[in-house]
C-alpha atoms as a PDB file:
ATOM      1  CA  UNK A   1      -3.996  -8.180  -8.941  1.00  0.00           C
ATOM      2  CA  UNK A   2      -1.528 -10.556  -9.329  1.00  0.00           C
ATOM      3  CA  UNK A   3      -3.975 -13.838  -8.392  1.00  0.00           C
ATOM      4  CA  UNK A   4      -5.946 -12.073 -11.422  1.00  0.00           C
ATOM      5  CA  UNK A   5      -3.650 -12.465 -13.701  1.00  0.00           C
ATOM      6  CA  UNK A   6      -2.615 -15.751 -12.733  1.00  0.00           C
ATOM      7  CA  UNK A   7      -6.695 -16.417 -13.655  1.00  0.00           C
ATOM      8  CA  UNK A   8      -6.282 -14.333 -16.568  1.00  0.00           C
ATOM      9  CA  UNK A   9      -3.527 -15.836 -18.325  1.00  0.00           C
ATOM     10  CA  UNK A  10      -3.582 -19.662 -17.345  1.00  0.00           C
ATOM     11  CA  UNK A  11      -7.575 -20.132 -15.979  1.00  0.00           C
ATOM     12  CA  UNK A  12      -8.464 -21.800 -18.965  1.00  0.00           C
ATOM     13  CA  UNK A  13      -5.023 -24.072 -18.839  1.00  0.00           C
ATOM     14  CA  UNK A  14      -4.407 -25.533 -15.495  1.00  0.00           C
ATOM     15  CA  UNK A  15      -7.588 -26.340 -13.601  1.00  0.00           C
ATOM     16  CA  UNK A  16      -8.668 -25.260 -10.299  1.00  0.00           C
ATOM     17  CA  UNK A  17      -7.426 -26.905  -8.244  1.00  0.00           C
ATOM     18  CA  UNK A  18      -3.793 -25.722  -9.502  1.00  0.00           C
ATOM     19  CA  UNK A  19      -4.810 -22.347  -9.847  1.00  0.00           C
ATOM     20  CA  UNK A  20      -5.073 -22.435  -5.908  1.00  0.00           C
ATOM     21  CA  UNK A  21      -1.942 -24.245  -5.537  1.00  0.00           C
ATOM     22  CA  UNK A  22       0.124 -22.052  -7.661  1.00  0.00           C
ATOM     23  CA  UNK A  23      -1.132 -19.033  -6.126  1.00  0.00           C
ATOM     24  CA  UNK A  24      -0.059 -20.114  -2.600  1.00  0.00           C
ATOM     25  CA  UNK A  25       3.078 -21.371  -3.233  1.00  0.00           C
ATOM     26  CA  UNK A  26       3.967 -19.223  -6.048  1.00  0.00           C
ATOM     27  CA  UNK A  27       6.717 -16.351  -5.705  1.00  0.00           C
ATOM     28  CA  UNK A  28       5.569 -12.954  -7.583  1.00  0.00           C
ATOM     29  CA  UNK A  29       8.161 -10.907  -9.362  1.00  0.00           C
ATOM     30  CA  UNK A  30       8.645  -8.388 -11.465  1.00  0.00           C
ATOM     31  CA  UNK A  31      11.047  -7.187 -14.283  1.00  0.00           C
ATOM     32  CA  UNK A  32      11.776  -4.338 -15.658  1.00  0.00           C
ATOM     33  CA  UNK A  33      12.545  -4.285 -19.250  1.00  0.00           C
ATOM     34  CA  UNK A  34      16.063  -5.400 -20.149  1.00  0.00           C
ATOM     35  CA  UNK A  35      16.331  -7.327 -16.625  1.00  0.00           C
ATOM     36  CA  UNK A  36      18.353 -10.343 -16.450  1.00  0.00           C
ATOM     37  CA  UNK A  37      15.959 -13.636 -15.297  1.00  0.00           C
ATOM     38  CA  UNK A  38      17.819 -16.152 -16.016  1.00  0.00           C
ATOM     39  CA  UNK A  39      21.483 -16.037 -16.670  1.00  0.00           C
ATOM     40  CA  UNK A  40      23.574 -18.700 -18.166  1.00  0.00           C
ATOM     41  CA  UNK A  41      25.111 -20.941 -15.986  1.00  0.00           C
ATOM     42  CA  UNK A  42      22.789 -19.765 -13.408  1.00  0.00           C
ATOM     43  CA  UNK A  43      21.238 -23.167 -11.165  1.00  0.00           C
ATOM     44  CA  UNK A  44      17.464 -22.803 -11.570  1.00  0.00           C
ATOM     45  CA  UNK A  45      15.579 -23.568  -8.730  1.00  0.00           C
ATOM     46  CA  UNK A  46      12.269 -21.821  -9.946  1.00  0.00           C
ATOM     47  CA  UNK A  47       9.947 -22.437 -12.607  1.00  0.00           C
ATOM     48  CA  UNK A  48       9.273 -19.541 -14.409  1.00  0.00           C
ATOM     49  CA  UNK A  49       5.533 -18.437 -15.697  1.00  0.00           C
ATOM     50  CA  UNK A  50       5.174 -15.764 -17.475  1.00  0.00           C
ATOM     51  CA  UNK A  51       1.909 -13.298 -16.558  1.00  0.00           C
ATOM     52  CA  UNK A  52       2.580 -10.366 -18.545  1.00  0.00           C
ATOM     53  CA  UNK A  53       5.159  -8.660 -21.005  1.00  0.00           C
ATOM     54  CA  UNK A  54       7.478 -10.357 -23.251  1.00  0.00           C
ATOM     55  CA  UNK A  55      10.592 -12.135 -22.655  1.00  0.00           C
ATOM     56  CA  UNK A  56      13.888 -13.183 -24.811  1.00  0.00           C
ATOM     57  CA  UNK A  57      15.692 -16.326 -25.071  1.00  0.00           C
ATOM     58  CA  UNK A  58      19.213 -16.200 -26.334  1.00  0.00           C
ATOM     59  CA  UNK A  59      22.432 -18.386 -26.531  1.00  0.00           C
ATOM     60  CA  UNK A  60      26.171 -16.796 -25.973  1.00  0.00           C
ATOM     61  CA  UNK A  61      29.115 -17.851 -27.855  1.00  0.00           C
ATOM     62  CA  UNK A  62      32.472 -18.170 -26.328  1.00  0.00           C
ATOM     63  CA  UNK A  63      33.075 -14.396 -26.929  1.00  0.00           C
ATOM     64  CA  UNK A  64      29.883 -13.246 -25.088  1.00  0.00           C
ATOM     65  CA  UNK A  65      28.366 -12.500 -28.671  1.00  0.00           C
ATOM     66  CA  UNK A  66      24.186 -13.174 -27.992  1.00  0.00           C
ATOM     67  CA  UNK A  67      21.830 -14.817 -30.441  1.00  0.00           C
ATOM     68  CA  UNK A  68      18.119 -14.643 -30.351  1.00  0.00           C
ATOM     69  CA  UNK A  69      16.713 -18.110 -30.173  1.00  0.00           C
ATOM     70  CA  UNK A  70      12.703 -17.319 -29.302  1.00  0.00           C
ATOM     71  CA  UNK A  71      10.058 -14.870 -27.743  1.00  0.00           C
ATOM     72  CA  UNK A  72       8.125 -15.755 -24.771  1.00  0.00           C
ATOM     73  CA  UNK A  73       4.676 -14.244 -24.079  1.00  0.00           C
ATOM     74  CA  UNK A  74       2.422 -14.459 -20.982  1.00  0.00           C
ATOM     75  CA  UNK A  75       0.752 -17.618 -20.756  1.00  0.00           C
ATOM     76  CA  UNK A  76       4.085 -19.541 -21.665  1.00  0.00           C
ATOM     77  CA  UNK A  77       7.005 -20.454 -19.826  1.00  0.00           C
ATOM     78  CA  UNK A  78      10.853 -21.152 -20.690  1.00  0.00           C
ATOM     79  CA  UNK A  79      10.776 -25.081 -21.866  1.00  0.00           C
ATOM     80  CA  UNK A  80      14.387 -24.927 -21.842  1.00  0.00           C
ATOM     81  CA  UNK A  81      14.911 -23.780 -17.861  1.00  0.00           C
ATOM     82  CA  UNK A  82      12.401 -26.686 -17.129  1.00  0.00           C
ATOM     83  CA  UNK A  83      15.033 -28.797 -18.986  1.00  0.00           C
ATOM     84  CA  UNK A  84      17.455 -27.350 -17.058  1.00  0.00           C
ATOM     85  CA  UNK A  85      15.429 -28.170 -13.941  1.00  0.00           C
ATOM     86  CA  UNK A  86      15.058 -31.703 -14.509  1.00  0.00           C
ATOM     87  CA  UNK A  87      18.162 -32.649 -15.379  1.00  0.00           C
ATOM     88  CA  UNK A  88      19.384 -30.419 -12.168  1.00  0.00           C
ATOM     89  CA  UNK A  89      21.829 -28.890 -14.684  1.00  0.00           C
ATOM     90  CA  UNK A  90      22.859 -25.178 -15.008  1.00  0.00           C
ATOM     91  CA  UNK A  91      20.937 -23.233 -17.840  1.00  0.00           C
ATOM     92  CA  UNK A  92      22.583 -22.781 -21.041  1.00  0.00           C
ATOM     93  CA  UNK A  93      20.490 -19.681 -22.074  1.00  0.00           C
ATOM     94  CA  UNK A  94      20.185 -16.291 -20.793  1.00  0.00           C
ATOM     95  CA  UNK A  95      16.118 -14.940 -20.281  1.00  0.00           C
ATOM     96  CA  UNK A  96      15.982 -10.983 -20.640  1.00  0.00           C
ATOM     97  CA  UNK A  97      12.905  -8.853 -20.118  1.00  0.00           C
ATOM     98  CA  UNK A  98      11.853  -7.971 -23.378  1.00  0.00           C
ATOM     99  CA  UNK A  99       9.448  -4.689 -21.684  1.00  0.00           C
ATOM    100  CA  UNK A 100       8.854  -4.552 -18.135  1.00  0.00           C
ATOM    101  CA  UNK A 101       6.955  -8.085 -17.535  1.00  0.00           C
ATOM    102  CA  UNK A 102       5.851 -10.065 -14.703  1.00  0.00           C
ATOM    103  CA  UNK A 103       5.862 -13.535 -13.337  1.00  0.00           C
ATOM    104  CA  UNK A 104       5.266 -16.052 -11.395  1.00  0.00           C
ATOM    105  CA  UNK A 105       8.200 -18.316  -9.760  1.00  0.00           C
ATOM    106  CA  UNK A 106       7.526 -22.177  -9.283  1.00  0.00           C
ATOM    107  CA  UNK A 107       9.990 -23.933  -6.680  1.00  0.00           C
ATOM    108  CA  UNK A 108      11.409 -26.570  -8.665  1.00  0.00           C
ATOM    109  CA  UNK A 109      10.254 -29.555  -6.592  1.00  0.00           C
ATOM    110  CA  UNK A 110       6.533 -29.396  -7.393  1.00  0.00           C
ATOM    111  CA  UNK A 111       7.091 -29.555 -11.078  1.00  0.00           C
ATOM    112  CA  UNK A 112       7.770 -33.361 -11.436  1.00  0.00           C
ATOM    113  CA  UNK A 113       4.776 -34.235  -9.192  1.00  0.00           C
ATOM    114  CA  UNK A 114       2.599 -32.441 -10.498  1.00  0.00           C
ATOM    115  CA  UNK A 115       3.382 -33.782 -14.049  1.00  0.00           C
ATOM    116  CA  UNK A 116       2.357 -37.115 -12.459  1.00  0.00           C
ATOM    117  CA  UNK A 117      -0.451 -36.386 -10.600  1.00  0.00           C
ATOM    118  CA  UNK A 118      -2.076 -33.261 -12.536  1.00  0.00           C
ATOM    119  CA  UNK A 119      -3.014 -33.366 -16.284  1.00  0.00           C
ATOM    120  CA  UNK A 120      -3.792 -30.007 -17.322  1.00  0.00           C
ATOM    121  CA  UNK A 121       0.358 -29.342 -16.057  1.00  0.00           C
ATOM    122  CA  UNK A 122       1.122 -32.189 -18.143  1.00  0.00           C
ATOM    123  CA  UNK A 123      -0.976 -31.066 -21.181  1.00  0.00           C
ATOM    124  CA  UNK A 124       1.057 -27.787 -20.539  1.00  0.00           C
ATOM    125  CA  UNK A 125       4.262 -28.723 -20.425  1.00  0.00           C
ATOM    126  CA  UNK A 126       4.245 -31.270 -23.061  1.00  0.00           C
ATOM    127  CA  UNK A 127       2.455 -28.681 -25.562  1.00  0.00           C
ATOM    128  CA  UNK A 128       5.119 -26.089 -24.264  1.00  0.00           C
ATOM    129  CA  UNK A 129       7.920 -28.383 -25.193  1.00  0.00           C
ATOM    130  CA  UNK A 130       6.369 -28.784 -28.348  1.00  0.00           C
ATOM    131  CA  UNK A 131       5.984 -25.335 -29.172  1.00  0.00           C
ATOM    132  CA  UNK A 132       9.382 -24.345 -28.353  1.00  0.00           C
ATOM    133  CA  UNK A 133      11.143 -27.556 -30.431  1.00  0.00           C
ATOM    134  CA  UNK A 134       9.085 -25.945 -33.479  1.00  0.00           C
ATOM    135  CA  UNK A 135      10.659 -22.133 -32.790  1.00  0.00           C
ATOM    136  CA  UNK A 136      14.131 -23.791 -32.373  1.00  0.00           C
ATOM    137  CA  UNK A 137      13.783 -25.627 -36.261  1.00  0.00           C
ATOM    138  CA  UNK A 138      12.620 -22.765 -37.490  1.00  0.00           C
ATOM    139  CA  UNK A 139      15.258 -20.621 -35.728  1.00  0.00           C
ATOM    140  CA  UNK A 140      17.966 -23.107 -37.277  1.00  0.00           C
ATOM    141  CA  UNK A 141      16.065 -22.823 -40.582  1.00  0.00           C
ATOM    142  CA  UNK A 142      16.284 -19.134 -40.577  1.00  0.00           C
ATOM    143  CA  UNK A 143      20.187 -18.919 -39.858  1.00  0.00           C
ATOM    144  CA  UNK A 144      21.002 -21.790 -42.194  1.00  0.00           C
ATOM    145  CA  UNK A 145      18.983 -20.986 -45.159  1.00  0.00           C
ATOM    146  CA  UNK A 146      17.824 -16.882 -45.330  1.00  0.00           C
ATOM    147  CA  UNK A 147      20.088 -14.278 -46.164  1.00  0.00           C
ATOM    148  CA  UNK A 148      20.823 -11.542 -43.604  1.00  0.00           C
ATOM    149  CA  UNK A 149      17.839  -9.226 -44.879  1.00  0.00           C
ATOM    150  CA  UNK A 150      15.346 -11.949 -45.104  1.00  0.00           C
ATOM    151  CA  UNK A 151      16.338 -12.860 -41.262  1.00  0.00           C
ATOM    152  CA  UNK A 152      15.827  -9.217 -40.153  1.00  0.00           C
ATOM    153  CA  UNK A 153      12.937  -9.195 -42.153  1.00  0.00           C
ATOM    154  CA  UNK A 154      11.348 -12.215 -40.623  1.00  0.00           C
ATOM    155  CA  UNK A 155      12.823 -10.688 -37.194  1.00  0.00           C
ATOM    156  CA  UNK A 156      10.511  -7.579 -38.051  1.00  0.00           C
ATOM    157  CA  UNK A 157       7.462  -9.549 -39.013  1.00  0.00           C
ATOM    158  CA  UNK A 158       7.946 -11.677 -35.654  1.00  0.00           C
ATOM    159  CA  UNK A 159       8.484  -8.449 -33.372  1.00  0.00           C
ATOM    160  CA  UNK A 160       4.959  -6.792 -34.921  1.00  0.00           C
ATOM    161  CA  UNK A 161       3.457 -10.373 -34.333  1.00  0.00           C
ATOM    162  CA  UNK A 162       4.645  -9.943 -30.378  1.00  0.00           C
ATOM    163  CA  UNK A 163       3.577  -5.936 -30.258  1.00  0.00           C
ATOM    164  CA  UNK A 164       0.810  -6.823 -32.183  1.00  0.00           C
ATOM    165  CA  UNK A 165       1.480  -3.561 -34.049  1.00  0.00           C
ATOM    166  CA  UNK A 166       3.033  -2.370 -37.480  1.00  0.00           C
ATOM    167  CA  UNK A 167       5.201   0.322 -35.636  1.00  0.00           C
ATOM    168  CA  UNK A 168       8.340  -1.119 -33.560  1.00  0.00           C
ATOM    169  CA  UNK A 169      10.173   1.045 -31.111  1.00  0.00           C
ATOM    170  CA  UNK A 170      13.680  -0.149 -31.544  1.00  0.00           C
ATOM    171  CA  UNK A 171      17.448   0.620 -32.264  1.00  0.00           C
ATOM    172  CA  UNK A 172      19.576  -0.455 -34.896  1.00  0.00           C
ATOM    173  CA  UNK A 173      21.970  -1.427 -32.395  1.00  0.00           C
ATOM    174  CA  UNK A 174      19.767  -3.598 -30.821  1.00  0.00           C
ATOM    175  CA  UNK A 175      18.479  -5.710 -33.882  1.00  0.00           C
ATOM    176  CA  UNK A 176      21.633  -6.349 -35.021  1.00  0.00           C
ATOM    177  CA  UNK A 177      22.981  -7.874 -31.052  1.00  0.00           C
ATOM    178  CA  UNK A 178      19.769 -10.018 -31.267  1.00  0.00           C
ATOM    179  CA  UNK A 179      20.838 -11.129 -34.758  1.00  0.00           C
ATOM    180  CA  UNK A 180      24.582 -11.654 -34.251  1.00  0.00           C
ATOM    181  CA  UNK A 181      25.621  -9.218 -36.380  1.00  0.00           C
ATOM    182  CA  UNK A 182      26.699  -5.126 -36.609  1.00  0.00           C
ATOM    183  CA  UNK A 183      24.717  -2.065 -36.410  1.00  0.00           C
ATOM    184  CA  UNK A 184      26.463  -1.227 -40.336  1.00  0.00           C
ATOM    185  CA  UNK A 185      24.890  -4.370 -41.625  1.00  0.00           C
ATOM    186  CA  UNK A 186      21.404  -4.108 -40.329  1.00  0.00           C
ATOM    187  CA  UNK A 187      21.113   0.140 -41.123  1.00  0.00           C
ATOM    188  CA  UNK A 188      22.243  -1.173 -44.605  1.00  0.00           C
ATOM    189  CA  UNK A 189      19.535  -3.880 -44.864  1.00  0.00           C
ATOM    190  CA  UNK A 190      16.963  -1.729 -43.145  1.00  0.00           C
ATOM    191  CA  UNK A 191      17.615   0.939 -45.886  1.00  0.00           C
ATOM    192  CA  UNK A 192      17.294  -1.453 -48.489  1.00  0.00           C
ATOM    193  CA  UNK A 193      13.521  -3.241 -46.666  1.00  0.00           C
ATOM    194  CA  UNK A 194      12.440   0.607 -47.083  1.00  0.00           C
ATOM    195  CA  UNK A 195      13.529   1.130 -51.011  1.00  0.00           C
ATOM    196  CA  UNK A 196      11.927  -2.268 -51.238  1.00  0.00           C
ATOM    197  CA  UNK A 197       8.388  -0.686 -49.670  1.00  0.00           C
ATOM    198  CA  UNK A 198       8.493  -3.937 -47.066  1.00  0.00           C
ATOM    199  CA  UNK A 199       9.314  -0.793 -44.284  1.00  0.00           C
ATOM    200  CA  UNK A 200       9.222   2.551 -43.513  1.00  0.00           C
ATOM    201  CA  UNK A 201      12.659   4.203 -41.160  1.00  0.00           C
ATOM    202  CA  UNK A 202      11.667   7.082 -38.659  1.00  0.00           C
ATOM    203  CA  UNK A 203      14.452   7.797 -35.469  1.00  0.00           C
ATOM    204  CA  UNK A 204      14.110   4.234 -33.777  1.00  0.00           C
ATOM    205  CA  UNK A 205      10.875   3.700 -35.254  1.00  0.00           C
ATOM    206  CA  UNK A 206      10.391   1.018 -38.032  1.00  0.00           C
ATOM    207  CA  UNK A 207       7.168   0.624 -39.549  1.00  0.00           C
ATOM    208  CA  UNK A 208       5.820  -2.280 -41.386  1.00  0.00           C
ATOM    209  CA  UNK A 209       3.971  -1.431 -45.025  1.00  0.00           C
END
């Protein structure tokens, strides 16, 4: 099963001959939702890839407030812990199952050859890197130039994007930690998306008109 999803979500990515590599030397594991897989401060000595589920990258102020910086889905993996990995630094964010999700763990030390000697891992990482630098401008463009209920709006939009539904399971409580703000201000906004017709509130159910 898990080989098959390792074929599944990155067979038409890394070529074969990584494939078999990965799946030999790769470490399994599995999260359930909420987990902790990465931790700040934490030293990273795997590579994560993710197989299946959803995963959340946030930062933590000084006061242990959390802000959401980007989703991960399966067939990515966390730019910013292979950052971490290169430079042999701690990591600076904090990875949290987003719904119970699986991956596979890469020991560090094959990373840097195999960015040398393999090019579909290069293509990879390079577009990953990419990818991510885009989320983090528009990340910093949504906190520096939307109002609070255009952020939880986009927030909304993003969330139905990763479900790849209209209907969100979720509590007030935990929008407004992802967005840095209280549960007051986001039950406020929410209320005003729905007299707007952009939403519609059930009991930790929002649905997108």
């Amino acid at each position: 099963m898990n080989k098959a999803l390792l074929l599944e979500k990155y067979g038409q990515i890394f070529d074969e001959n990584l494939i078999q590599e990965i799946a030999q030397i790769g470490i399994f594991k599995t999260f359930k939702k909420n987990d902790i897989i990465i931790d700040i401060n934490q030293t990273l000595k795997f590579i994560p890839l993710l197989l299946s589920g959803n995963i959340k990258i946030l930062r933590e102020d000084d006061e242990g407030n959390e802000l959401l910086i980007y989703f991960l889905e399966a067939g990515e993996t966390c730019t910013m812990s292979l950052t971490c990995c290169l430079g042999i630094s701690r990591s600076k964010i904090r990875a949290v199952a987003e719904k119970e999700s699986s991956l596979i763990m890469i020991p560090v030390q094959y990373m840097e050859r195999w960015f040398h000697d393999n090019e579909s891992w290069r293509n990879f990482i390079l577009e990953s890197y990419q990818i991510r630098f885009d989320e983090m401008l528009d990340a910093i463009d949504t906190i520096a130039f939307l109002k609070m209920d255009g952020r939880l709006y986009k927030y909304l939009l993003n969330k139905s994007q990763l479900y790849n539904s209209k209907s969100i399971a979720i509590k007030h409580q935990d929008i407004a930690e992802d967005l840095h703000t209280s549960r007051v201000v986001i039950s406020r906004l929410l209320k005003q998306l729905e007299n707007e017709n952009k939403i519609k509130l059930s009991r930790n159910k929002i649905e997108l008109i």
